[in-house]
PDB file of N, CA and C in Angstrom:
ATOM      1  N   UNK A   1      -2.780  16.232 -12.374  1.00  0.00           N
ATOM      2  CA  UNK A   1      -2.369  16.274 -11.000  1.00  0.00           C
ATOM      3  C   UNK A   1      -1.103  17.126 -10.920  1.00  0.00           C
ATOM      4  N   UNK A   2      -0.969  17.999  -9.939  1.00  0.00           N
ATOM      5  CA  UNK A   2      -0.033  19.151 -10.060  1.00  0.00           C
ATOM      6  C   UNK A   2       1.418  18.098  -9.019  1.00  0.00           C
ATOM      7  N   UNK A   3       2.938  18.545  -9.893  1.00  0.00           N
ATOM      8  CA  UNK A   3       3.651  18.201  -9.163  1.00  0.00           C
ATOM      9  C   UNK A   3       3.562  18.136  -7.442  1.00  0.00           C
ATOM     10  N   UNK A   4       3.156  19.488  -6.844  1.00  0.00           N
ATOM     11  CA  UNK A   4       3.034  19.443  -5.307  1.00  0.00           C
ATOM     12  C   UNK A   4       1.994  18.238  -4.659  1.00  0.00           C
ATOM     13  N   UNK A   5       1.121  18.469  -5.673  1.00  0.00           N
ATOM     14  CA  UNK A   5       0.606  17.239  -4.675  1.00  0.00           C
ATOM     15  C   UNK A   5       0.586  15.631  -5.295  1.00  0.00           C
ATOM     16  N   UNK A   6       1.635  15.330  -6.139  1.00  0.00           N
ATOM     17  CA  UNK A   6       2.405  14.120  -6.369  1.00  0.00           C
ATOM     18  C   UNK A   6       3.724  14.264  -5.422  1.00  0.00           C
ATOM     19  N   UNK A   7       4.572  15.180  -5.192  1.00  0.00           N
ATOM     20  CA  UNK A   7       5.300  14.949  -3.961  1.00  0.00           C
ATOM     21  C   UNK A   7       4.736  14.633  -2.535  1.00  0.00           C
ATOM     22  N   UNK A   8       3.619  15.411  -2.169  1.00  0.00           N
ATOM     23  CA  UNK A   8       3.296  15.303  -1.013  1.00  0.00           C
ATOM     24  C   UNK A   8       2.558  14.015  -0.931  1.00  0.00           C
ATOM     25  N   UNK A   9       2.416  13.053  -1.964  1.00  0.00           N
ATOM     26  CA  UNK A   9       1.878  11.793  -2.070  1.00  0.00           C
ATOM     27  C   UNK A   9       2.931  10.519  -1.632  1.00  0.00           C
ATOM     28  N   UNK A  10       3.700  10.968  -2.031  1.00  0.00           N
ATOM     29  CA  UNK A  10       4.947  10.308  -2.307  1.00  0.00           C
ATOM     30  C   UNK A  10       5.806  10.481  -0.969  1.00  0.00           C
ATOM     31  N   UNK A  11       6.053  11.604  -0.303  1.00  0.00           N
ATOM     32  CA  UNK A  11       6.472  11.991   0.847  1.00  0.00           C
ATOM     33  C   UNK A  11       5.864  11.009   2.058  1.00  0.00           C
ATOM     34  N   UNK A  12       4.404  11.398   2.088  1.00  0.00           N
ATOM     35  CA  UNK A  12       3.105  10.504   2.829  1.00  0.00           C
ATOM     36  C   UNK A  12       3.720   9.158   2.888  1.00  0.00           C
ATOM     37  N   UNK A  13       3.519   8.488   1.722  1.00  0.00           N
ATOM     38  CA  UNK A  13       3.681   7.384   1.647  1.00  0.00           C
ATOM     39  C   UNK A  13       5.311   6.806   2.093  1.00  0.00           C
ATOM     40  N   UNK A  14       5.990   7.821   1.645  1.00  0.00           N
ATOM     41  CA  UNK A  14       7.103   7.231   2.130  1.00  0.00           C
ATOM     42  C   UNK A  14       7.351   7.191   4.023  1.00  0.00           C
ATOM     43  N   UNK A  15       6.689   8.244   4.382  1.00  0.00           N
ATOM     44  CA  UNK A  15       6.854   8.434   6.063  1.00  0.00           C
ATOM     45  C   UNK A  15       6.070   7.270   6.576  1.00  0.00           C
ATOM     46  N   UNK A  16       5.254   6.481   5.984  1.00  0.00           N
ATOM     47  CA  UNK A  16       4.302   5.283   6.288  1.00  0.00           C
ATOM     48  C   UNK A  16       4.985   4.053   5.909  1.00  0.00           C
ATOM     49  N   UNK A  17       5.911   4.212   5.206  1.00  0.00           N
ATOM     50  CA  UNK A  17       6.491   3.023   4.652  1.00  0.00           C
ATOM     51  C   UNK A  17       7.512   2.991   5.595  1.00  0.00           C
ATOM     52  N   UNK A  18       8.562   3.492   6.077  1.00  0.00           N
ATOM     53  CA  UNK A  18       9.258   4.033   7.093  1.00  0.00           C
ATOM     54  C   UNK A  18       8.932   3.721   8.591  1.00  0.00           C
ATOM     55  N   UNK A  19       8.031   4.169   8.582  1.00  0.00           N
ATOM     56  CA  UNK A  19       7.134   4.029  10.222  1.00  0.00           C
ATOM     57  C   UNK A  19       7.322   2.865   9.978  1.00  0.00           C
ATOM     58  N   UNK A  20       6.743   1.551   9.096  1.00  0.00           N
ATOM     59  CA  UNK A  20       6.293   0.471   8.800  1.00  0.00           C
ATOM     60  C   UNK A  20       7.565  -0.348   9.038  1.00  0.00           C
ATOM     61  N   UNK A  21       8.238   0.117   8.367  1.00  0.00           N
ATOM     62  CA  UNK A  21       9.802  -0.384   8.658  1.00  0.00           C
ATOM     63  C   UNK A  21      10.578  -0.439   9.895  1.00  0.00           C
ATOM     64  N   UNK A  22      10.397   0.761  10.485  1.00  0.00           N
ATOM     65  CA  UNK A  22      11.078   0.696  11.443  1.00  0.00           C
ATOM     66  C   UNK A  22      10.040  -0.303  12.741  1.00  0.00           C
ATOM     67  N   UNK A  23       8.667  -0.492  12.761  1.00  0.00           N
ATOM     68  CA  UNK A  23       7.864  -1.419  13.547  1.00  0.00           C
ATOM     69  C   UNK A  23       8.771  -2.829  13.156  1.00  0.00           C
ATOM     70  N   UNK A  24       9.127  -3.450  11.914  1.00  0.00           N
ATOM     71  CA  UNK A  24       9.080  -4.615  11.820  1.00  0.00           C
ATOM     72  C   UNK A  24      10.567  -4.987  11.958  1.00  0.00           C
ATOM     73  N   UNK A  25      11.669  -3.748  11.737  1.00  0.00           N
ATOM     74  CA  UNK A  25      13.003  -3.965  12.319  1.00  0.00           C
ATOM     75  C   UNK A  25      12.712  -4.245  14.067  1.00  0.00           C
ATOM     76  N   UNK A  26      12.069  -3.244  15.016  1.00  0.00           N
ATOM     77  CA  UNK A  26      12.257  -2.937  16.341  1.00  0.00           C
ATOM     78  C   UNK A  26      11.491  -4.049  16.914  1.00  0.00           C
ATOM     79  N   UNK A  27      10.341  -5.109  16.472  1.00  0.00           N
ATOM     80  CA  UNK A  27       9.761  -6.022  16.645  1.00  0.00           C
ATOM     81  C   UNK A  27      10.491  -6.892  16.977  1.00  0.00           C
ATOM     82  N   UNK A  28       9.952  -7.715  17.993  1.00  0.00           N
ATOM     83  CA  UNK A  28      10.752  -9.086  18.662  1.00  0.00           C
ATOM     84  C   UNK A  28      10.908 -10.481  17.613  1.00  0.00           C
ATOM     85  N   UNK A  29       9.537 -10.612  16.959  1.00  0.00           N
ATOM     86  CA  UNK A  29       9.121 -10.942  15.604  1.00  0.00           C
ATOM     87  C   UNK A  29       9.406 -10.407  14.560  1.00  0.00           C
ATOM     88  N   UNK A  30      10.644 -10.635  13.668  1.00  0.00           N
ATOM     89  CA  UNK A  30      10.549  -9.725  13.034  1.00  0.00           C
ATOM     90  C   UNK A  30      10.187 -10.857  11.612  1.00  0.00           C
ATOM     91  N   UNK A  31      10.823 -11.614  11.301  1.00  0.00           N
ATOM     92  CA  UNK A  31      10.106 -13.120  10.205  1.00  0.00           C
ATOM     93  C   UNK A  31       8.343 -12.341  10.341  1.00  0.00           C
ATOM     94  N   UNK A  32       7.597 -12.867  11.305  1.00  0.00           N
ATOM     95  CA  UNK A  32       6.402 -13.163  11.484  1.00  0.00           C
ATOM     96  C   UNK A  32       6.290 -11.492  10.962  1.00  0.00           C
ATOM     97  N   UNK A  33       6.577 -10.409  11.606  1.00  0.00           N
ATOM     98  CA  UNK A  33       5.631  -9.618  11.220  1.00  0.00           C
ATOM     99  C   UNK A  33       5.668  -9.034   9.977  1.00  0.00           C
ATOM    100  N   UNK A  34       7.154  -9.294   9.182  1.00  0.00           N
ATOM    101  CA  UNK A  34       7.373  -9.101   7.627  1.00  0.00           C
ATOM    102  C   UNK A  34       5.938 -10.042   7.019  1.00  0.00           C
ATOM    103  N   UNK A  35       5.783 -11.136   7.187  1.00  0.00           N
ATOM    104  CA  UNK A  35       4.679 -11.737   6.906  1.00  0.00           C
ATOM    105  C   UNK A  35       3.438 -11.510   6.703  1.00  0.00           C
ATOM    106  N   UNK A  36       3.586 -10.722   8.021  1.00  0.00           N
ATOM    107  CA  UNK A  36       2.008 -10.217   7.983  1.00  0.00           C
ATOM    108  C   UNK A  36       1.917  -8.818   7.534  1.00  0.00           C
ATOM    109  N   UNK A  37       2.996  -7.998   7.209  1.00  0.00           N
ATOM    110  CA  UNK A  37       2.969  -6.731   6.711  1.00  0.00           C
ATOM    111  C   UNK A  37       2.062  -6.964   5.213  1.00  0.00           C
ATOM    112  N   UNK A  38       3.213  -7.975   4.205  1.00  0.00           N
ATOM    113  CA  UNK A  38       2.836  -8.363   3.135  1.00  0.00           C
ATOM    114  C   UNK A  38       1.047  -9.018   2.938  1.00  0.00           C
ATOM    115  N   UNK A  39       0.877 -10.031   4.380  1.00  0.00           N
ATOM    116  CA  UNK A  39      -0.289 -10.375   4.047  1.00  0.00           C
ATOM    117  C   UNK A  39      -1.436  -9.138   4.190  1.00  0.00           C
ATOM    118  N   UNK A  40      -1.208  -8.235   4.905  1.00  0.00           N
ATOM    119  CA  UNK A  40      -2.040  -7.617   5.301  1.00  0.00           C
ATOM    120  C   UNK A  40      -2.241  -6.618   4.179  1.00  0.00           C
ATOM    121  N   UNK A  41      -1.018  -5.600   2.776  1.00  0.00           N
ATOM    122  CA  UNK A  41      -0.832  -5.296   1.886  1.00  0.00           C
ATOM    123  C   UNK A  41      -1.646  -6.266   0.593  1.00  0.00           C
ATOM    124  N   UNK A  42      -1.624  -7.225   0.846  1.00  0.00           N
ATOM    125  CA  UNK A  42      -2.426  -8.422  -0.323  1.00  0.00           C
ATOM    126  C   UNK A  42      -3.708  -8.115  -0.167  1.00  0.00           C
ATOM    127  N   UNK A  43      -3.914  -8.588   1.049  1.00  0.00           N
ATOM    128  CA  UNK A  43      -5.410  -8.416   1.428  1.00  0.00           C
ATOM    129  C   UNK A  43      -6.463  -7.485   1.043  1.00  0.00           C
ATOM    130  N   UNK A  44      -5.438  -6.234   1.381  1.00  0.00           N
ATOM    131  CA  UNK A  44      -6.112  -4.684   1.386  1.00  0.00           C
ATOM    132  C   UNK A  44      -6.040  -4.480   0.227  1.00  0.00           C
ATOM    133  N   UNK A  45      -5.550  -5.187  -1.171  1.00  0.00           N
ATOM    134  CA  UNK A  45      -5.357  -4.738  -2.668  1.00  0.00           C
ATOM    135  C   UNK A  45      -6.936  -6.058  -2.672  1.00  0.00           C
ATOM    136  N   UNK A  46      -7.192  -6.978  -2.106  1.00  0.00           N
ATOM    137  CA  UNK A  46      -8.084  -7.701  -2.868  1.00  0.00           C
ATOM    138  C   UNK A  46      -9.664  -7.033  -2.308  1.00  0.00           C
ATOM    139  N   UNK A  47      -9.258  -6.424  -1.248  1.00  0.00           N
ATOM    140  CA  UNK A  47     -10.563  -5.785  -0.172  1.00  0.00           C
ATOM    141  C   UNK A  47     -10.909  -4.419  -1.233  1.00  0.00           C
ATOM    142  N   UNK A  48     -10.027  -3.879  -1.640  1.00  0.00           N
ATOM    143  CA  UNK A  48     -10.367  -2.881  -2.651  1.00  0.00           C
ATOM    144  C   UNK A  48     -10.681  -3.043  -3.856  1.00  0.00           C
ATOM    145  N   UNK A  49      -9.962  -3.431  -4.620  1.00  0.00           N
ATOM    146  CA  UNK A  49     -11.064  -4.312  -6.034  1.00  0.00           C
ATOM    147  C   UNK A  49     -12.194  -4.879  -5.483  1.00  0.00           C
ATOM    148  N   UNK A  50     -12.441  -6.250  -4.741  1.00  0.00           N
ATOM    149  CA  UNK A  50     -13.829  -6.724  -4.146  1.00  0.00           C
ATOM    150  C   UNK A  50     -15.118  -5.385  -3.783  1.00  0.00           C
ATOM    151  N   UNK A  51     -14.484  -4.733  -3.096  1.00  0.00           N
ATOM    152  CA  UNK A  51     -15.462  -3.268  -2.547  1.00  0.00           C
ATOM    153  C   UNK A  51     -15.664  -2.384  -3.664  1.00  0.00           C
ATOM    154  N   UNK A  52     -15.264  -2.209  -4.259  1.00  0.00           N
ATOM    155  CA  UNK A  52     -14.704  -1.039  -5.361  1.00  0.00           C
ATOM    156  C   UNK A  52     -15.448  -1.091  -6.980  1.00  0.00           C
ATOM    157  N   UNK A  53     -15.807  -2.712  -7.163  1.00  0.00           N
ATOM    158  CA  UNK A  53     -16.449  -2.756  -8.250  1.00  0.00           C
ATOM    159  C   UNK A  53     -18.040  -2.420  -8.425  1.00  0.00           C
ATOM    160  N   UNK A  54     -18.914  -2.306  -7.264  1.00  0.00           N
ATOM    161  CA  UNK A  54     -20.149  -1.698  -7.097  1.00  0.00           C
ATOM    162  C   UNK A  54     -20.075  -0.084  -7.403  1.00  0.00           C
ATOM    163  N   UNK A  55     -19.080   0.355  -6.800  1.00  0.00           N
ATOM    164  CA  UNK A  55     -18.467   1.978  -7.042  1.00  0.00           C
ATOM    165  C   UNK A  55     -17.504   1.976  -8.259  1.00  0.00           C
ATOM    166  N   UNK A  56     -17.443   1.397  -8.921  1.00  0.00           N
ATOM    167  CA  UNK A  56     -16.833   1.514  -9.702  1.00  0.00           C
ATOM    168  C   UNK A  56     -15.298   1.890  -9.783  1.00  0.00           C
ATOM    169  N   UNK A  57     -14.734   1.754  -8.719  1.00  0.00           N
ATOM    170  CA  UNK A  57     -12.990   1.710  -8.383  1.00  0.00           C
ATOM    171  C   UNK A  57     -12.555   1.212  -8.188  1.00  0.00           C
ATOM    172  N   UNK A  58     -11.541   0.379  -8.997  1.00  0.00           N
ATOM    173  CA  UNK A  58     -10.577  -0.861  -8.749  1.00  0.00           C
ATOM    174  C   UNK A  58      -9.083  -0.186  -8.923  1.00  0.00           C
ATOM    175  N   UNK A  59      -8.553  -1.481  -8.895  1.00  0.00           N
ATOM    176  CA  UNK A  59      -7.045  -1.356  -9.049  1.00  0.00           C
ATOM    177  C   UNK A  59      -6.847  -2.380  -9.887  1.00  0.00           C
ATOM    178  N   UNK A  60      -5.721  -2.562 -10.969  1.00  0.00           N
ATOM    179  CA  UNK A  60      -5.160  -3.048 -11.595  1.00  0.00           C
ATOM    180  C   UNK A  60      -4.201  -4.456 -11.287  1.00  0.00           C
ATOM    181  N   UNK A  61      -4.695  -5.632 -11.128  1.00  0.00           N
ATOM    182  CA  UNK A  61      -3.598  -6.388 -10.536  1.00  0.00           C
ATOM    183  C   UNK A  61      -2.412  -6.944 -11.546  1.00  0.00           C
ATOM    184  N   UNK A  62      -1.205  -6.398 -11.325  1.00  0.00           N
ATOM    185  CA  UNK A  62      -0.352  -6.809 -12.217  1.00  0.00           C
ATOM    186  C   UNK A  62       0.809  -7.140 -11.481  1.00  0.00           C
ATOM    187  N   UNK A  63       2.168  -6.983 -11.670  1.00  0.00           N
ATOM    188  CA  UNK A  63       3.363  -7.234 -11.073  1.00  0.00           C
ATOM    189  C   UNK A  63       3.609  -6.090 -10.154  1.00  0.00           C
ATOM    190  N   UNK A  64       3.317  -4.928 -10.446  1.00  0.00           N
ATOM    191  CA  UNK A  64       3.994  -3.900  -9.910  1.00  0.00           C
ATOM    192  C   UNK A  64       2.953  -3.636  -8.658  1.00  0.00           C
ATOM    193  N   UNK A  65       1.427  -3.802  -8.619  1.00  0.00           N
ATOM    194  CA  UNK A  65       0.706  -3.320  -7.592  1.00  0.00           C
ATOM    195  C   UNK A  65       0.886  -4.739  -7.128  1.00  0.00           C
ATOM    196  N   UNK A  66       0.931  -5.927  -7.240  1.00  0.00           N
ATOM    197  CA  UNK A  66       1.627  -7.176  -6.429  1.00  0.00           C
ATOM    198  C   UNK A  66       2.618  -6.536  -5.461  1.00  0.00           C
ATOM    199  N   UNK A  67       3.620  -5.914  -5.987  1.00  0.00           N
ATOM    200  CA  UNK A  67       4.677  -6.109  -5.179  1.00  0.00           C
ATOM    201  C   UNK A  67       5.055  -5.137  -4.890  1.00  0.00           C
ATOM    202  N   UNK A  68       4.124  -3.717  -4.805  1.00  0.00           N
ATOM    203  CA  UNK A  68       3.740  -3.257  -4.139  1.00  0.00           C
ATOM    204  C   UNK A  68       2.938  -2.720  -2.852  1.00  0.00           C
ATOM    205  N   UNK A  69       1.921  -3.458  -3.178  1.00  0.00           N
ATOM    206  CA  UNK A  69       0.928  -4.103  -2.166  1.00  0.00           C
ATOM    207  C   UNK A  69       1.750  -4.715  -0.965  1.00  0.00           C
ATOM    208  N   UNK A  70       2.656  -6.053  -1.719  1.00  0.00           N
ATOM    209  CA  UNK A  70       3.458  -6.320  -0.440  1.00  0.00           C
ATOM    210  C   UNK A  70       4.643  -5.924  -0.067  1.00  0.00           C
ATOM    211  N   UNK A  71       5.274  -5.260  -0.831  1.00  0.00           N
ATOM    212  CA  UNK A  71       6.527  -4.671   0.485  1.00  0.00           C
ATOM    213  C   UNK A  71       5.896  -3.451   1.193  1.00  0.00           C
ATOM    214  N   UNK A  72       4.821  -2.500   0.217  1.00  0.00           N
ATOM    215  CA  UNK A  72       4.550  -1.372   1.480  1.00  0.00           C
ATOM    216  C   UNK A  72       3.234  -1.740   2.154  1.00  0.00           C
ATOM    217  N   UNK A  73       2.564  -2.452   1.865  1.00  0.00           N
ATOM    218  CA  UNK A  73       1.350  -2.942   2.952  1.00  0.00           C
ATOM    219  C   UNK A  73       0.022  -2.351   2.082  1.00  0.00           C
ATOM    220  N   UNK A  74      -0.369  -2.286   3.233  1.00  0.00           N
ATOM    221  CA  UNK A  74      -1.769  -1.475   3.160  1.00  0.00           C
ATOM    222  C   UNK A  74      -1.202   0.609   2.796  1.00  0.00           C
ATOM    223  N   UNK A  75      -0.398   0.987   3.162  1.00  0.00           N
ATOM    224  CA  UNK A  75       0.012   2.310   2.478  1.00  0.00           C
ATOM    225  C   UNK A  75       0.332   2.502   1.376  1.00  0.00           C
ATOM    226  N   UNK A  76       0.918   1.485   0.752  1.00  0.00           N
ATOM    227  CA  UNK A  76       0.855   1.621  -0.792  1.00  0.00           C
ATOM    228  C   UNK A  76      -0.078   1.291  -1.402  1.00  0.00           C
ATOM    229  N   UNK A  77      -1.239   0.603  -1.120  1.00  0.00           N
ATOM    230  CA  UNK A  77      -2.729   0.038  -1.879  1.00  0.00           C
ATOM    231  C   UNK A  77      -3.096   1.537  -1.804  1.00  0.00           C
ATOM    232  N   UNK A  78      -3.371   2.279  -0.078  1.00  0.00           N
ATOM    233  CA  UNK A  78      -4.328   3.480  -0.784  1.00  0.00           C
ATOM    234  C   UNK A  78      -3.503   4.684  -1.488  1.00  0.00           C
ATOM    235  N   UNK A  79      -1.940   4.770  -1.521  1.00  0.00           N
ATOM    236  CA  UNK A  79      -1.184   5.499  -2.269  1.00  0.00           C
ATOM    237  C   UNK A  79      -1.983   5.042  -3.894  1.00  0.00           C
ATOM    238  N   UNK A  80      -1.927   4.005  -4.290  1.00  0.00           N
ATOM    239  CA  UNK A  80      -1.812   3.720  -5.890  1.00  0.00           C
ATOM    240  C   UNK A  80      -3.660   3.725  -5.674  1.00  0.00           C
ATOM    241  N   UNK A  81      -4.150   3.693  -4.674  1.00  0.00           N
ATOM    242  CA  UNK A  81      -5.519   3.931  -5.064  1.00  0.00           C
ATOM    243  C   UNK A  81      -5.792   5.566  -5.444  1.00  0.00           C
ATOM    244  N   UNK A  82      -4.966   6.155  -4.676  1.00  0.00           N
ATOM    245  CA  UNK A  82      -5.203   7.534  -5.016  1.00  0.00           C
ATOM    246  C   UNK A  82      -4.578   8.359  -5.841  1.00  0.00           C
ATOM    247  N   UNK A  83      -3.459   7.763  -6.593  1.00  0.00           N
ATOM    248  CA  UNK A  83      -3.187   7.734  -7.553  1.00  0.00           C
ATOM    249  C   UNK A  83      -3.895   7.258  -9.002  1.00  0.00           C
ATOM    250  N   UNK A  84      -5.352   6.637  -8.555  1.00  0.00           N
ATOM    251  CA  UNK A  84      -5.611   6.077  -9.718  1.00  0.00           C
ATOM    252  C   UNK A  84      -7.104   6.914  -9.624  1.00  0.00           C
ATOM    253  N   UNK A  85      -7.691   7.711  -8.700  1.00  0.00           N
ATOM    254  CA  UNK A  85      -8.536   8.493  -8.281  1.00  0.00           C
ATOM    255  C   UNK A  85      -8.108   9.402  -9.209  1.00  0.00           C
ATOM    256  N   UNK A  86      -6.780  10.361  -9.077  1.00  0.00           N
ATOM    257  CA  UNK A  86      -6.429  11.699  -9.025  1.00  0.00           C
ATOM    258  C   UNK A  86      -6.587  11.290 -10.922  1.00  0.00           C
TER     259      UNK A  86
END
């Protein structure tokens, strides 16, 4: 995988993580929707292994795609999915 398009991965993801951030600072909810950022990041790491093993693409569940999954959501599942594509 060529440096440019590991930055522009990384860039992506960070402008999504960001966006993401700034929804759950500017939110009236902000407890509740940290909550559901994370649940919704869990989810989308178990929706992809579950889907993924007929096709043969999973993800690795360990500490780091844990807690990854939940502080960046669902943008970091398909970041490290496509990271694990490339």
């Amino acid at each position: 995988m060529s440096l440019a398009l590991k930055a522009s991965l990384v860039l992506i993801t960070g402008i999504f993580s960001i966006v993401l951030l700034l929804t759950v600072i500017l939110g009236t909810h902000r407890i509740r929707s940290i909550l559901l950022c994370a649940l919704q990041g869990l989810c989308s790491l178990l929706l992809v292994n579950l889907i993924g093993l007929p096709l043969n693409v999973s993800l690795s569940v360990n500490w780091m795609s844990l807690l990854l999954s939940t502080v960046l959501g669902t943008p970091g599942v398909i970041t490290m999915l496509i990271f694990n594509l490339i």
